[in-house]
Protein backbone atom coordinates (compact mmCIF):
# COMPACT_ATOMS: atom_id res chain seq x y z
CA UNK A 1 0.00 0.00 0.00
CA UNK A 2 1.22 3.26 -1.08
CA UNK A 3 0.19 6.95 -1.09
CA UNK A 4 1.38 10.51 -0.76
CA UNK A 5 0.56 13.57 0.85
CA UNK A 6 1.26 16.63 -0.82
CA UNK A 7 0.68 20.79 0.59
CA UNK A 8 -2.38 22.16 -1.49
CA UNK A 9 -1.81 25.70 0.22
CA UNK A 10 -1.61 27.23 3.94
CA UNK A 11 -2.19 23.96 5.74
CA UNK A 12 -5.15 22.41 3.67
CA UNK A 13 -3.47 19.12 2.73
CA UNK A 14 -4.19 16.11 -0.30
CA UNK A 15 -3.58 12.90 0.34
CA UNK A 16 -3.77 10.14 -3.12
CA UNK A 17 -3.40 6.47 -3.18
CA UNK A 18 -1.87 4.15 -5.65
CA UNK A 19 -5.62 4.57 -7.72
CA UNK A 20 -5.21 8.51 -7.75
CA UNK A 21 -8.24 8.76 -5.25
CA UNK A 22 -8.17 11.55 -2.88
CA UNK A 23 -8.46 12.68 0.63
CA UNK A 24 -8.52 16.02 2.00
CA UNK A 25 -7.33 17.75 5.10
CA UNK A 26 -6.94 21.04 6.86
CA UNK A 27 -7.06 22.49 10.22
CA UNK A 28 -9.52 25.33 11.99
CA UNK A 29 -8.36 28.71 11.83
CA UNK A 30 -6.79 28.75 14.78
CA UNK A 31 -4.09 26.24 13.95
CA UNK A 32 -3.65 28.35 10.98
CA UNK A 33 -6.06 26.50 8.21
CA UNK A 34 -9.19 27.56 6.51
CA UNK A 35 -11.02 24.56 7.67
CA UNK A 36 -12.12 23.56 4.70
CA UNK A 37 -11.76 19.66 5.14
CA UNK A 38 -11.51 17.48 7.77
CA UNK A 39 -8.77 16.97 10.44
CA UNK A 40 -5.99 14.42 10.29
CA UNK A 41 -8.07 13.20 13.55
CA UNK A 42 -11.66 13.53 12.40
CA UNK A 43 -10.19 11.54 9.20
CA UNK A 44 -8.79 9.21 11.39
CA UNK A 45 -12.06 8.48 13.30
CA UNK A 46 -14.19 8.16 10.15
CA UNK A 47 -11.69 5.83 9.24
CA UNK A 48 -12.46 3.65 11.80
CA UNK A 49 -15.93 3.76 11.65
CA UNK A 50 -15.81 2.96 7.77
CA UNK A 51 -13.39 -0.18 8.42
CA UNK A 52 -16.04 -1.33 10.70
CA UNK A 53 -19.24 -0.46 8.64
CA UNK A 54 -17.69 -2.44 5.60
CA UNK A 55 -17.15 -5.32 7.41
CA UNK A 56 -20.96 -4.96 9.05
CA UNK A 57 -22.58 -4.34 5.96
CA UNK A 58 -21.01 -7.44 4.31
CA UNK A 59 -22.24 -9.31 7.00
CA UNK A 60 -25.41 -8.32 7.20
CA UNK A 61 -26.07 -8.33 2.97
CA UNK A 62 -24.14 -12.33 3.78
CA UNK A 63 -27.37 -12.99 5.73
CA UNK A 64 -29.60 -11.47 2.98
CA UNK A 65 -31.16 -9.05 4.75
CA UNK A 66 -32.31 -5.70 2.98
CA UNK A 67 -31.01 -2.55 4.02
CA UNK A 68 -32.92 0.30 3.59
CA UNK A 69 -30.05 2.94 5.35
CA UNK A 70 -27.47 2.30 7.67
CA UNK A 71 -24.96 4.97 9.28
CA UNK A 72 -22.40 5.09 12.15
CA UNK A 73 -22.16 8.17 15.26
CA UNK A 74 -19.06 8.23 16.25
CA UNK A 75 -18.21 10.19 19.65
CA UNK A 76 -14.48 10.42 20.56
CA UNK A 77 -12.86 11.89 23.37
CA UNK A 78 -9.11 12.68 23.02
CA UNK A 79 -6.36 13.06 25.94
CA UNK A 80 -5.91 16.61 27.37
CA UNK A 81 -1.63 16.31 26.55
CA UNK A 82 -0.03 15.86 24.29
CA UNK A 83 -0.12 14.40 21.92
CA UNK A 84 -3.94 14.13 22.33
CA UNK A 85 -4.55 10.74 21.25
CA UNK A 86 -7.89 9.21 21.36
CA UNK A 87 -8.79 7.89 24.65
CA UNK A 88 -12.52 6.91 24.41
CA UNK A 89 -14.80 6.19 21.15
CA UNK A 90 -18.34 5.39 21.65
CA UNK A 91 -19.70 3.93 18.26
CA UNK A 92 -23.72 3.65 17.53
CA UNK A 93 -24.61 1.72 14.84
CA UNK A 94 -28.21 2.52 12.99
CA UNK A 95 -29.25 -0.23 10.45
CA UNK A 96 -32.25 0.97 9.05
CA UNK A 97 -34.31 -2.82 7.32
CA UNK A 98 -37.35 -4.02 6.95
CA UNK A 99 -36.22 -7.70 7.82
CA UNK A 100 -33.00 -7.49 9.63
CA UNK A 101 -33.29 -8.28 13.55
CA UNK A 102 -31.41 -7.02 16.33
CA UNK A 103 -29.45 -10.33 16.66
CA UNK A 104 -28.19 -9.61 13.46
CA UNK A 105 -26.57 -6.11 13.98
CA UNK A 106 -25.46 -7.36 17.07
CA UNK A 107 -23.41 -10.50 15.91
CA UNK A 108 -21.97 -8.28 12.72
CA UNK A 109 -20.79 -5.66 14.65
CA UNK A 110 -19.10 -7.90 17.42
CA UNK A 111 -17.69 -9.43 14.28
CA UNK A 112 -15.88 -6.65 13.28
CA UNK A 113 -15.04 -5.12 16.36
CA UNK A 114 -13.21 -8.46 17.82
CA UNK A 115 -12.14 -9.86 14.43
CA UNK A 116 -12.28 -8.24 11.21
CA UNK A 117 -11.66 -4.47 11.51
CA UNK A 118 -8.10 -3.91 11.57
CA UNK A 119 -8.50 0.01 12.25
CA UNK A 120 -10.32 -0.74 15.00
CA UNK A 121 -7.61 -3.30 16.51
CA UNK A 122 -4.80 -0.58 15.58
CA UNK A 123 -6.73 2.48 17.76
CA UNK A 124 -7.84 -0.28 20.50
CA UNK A 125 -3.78 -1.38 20.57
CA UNK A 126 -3.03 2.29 21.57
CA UNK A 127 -4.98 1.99 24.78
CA UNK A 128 -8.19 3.57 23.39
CA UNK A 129 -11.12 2.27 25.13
CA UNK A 130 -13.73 1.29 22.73
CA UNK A 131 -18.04 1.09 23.51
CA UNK A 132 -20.62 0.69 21.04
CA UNK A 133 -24.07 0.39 20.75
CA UNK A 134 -26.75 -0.34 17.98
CA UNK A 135 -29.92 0.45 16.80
CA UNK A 136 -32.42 -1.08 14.17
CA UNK A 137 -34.97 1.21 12.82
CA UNK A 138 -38.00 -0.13 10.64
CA UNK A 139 -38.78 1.72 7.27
C-alpha cells in the first residue's frame, strides 16, 4: 500500500493512493487553516468507523437481509496532553431494514469489532477504550 501527501496551500493538505483517489485535510483557523476539510483526527475516526461499517454491511447483505439505510455516530474523546490521542470512542450503529433483527446487527458488529476491523484493533492497541451500541430502525 502506497500513497502521498502533498501541501495544497496554507495547511489544507491532499492525500492520493496508488488509484489517484483523494483525501482532504486542513485544520480550523486557529491552527492556521481555513477549515475547509476534515482533520488528520476527524479523518482518522471516520476511518475507523468505515473499516467497521464495511465489514458490518457485508455481513449483514451475507445474511440477505435488505437494508434500507445504515450509518455510524461516532463520539471520541481525546487526551488533554499531548499528543492528544484518542482515549474513548463510543460507536452507535443505525441499520435501518425491513427484515433485519437485532441479533443480526449485534453479531456483525461484534464481528468486526473483535475480528475483522483492523483500524479498529490498531486504535484499540493504543490503549483507546472502545463502547458501542446499535440500533435497528423499521422503514
Amino acid at each position: 500500500m502506497n500513497a502521498t501527501l502533498v501541501l495544497e496551500s496554507n495547511m489544507r493538505l491532499v492525500g492520493t493512493n496508488e488509484a489517484g483517489k483523494q483525501t482532504f485535510f486542513d485544520v480550523k483557523e486557529d491552527n492556521g487553516g481555513n477549515n475547509s476539510a476534515a482533520s488528520p483526527m476527524e479523518v482518522l475516526l471516520q476511518s475507523v468507523a468505515a473499516c467497521s461499517s464495511v465489514d458490518v454491511l457485508m455481513i449483514i447483505r451475507k445474511k440477505r437481509k435488505t437494508i434500507t439505510n445504515f450509518r455510524v455516530e461516532m463520539d471520541g474523546t481525546r487526551a488533554e496532553e499531548h499528543p492528544k490521542v484518542f482515549t474513548k470512542i463510543h460507536f452507535t450503529y443505525i441499520l435501518e431494514s425491513p427484515d433485519a433483527e437485532e441479533g443480526d446487527l449485534i453479531r456483525a458488529v461484534e464481528l468486526s469489532q473483535n475480528t475483522y476491523c483492523s483500524a479498529m484493533e490498531m486504535v484499540r492497541r493504543s490503549g483507546c477504550e472502545i463502547t458501542w451500541e446499535q440500533r435497528i430502525i423499521r422503514p
